[in-house]
C-alpha atoms as a PDB file:
ATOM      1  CA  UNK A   1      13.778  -0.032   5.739  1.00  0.00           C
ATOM      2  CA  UNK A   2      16.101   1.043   8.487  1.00  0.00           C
ATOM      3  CA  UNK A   3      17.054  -1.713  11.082  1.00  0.00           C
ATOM      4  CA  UNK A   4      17.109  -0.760  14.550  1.00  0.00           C
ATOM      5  CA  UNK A   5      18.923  -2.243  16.852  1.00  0.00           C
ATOM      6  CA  UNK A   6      19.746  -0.799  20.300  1.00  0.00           C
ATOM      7  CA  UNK A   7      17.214   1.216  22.600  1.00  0.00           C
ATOM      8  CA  UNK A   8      19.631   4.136  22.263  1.00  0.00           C
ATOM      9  CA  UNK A   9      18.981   3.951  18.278  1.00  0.00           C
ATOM     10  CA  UNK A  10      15.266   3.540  18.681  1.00  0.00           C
ATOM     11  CA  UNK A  11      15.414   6.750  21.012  1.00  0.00           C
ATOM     12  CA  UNK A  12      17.560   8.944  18.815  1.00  0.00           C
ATOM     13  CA  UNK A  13      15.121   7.789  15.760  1.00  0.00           C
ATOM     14  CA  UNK A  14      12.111   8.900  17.690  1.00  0.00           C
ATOM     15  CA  UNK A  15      13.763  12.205  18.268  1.00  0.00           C
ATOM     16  CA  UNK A  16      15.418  13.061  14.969  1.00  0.00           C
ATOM     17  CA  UNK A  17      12.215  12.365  13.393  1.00  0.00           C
ATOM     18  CA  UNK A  18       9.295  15.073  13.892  1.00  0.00           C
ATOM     19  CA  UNK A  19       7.124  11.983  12.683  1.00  0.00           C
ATOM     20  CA  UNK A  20       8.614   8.253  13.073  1.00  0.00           C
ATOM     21  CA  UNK A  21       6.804   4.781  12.959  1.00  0.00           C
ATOM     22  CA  UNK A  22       8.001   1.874  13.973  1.00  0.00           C
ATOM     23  CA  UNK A  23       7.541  -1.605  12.883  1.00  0.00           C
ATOM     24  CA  UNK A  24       7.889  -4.208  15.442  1.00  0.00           C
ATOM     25  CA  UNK A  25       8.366  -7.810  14.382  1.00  0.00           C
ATOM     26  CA  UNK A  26       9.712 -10.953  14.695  1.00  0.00           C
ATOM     27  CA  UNK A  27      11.533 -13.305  12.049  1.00  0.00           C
ATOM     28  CA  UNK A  28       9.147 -16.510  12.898  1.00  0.00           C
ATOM     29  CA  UNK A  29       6.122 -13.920  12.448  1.00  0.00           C
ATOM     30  CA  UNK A  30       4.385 -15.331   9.006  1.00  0.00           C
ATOM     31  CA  UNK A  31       1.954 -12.077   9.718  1.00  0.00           C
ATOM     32  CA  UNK A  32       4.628  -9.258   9.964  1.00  0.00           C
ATOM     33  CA  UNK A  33       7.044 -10.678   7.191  1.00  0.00           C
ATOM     34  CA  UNK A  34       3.744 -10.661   5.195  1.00  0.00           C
ATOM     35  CA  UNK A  35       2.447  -7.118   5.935  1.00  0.00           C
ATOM     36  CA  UNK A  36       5.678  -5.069   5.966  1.00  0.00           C
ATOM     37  CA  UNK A  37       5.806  -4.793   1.698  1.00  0.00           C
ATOM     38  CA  UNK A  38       2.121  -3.083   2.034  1.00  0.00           C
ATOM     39  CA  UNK A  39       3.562  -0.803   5.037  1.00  0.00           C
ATOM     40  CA  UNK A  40       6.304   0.237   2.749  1.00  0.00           C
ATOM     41  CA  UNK A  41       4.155   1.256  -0.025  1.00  0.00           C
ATOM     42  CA  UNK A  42       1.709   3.201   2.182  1.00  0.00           C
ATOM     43  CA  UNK A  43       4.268   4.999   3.704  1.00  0.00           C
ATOM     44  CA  UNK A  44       6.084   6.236   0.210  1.00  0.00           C
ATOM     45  CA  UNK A  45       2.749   8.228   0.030  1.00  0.00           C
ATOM     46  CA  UNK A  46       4.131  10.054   3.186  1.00  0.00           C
ATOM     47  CA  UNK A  47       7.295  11.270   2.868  1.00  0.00           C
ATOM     48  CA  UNK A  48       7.522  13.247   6.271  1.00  0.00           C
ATOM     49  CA  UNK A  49       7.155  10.019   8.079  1.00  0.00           C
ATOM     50  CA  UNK A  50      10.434   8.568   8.796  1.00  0.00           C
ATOM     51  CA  UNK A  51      10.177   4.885   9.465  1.00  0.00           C
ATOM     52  CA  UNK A  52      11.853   1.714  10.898  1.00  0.00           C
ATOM     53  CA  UNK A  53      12.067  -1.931  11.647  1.00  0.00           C
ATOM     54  CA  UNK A  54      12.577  -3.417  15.029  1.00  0.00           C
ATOM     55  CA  UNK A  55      13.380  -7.006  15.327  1.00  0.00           C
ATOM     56  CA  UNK A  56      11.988  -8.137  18.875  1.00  0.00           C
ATOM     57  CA  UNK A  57      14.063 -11.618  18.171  1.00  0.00           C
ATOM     58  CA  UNK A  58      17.206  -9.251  18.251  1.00  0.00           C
ATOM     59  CA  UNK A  59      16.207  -6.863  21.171  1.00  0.00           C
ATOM     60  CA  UNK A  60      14.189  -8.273  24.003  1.00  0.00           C
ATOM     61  CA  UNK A  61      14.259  -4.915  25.762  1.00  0.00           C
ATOM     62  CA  UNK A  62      12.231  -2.927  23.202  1.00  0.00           C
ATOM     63  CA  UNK A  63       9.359  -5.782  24.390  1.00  0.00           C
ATOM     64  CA  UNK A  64       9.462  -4.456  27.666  1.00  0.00           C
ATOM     65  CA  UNK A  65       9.926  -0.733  27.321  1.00  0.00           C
ATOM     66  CA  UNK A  66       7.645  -0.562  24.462  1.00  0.00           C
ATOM     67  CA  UNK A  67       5.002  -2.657  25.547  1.00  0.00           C
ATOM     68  CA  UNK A  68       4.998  -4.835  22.759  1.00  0.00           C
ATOM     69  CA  UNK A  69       2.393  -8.192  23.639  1.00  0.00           C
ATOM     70  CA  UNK A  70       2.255  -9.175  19.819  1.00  0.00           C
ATOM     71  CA  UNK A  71       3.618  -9.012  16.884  1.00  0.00           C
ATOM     72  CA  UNK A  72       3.223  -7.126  14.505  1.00  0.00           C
ATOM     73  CA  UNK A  73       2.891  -3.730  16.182  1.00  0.00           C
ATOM     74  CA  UNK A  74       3.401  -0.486  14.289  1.00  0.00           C
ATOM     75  CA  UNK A  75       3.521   2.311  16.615  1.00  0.00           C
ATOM     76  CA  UNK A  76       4.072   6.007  14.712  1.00  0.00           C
ATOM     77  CA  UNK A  77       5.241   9.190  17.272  1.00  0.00           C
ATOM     78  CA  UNK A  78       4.770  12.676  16.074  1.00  0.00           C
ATOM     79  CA  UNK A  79       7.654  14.732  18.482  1.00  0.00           C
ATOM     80  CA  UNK A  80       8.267  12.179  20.452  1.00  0.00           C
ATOM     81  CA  UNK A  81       4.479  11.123  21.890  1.00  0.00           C
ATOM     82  CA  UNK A  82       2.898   8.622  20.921  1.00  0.00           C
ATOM     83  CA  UNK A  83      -0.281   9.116  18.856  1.00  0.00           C
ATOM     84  CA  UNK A  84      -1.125   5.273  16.987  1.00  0.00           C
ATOM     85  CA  UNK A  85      -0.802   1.610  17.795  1.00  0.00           C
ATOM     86  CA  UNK A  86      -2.212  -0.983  15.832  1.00  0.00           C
ATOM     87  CA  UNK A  87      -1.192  -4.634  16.208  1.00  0.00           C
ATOM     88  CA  UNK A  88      -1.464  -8.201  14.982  1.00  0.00           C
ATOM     89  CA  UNK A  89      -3.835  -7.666  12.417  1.00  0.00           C
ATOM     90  CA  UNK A  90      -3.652  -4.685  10.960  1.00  0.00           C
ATOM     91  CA  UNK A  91      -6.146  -2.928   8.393  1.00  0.00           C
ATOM     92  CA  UNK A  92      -4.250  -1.181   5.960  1.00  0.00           C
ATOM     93  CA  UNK A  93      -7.120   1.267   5.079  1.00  0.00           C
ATOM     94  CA  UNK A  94      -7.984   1.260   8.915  1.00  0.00           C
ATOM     95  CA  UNK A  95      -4.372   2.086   9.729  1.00  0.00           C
ATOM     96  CA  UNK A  96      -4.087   4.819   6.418  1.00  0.00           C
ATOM     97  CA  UNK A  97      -7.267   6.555   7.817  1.00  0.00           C
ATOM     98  CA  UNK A  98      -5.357   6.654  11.343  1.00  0.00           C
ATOM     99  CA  UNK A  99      -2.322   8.505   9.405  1.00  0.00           C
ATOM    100  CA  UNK A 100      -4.227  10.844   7.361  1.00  0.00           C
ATOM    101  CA  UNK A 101      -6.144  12.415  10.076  1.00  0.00           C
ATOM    102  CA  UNK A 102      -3.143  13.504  11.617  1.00  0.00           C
ATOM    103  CA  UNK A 103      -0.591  13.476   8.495  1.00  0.00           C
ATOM    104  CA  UNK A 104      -2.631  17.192   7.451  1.00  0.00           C
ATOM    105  CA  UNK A 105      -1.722  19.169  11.052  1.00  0.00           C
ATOM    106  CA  UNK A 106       2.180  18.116  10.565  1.00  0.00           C
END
């Protein structure tokens, strides 16, 4: 999974991707180390969905401009707006439901 690492990277990545997600986390997060192996393998059922990792430890400022108030928080764009946020604890049928509905109009 692609590391992000700069607001300017998680801007181009939103841009360059007609459909991005992004996986916010932290490394003293027992919950997001634990979830992001089932994110991976949902998304390799989706292969017009670009995604990547953003370390909040790393970049405080994503916190702020993203609105991030826990951890994890996947948030997935299609051109640029935003269309889901799920965070903490996250359903993995809930959130594959959430990506199907709109996965068929892309």
């Amino acid at each position: 999974m692609k590391i992000l690492d700069s607001l300017e990277s998680i801007d181009k990545f939103i841009k360059d991707n007609k459909v991005a997600m992004l996986y916010f986390s932290s490394q003293n997060c027992g919950v997001c180390v634990a979830l992001l192996p089932k994110i991976k393998e949902l998304l390799n059922q989706y292969s017009n969905i670009g995604y990547a990792k953003v370390e909040i430890d790393e970049l405080q400022l994503a916190v702020g401009k993203y609105s991030i108030f826990t951890v994890p928080t996947i948030i997935m764009f299609i051109e640029g707006n935003e269309i889901i946020r799920e965070s903490r604890f996250i359903s993995i049928i809930v959130l594959q439901d959430k990506i199907r509905r709109f996965y068929d109009f892309i």
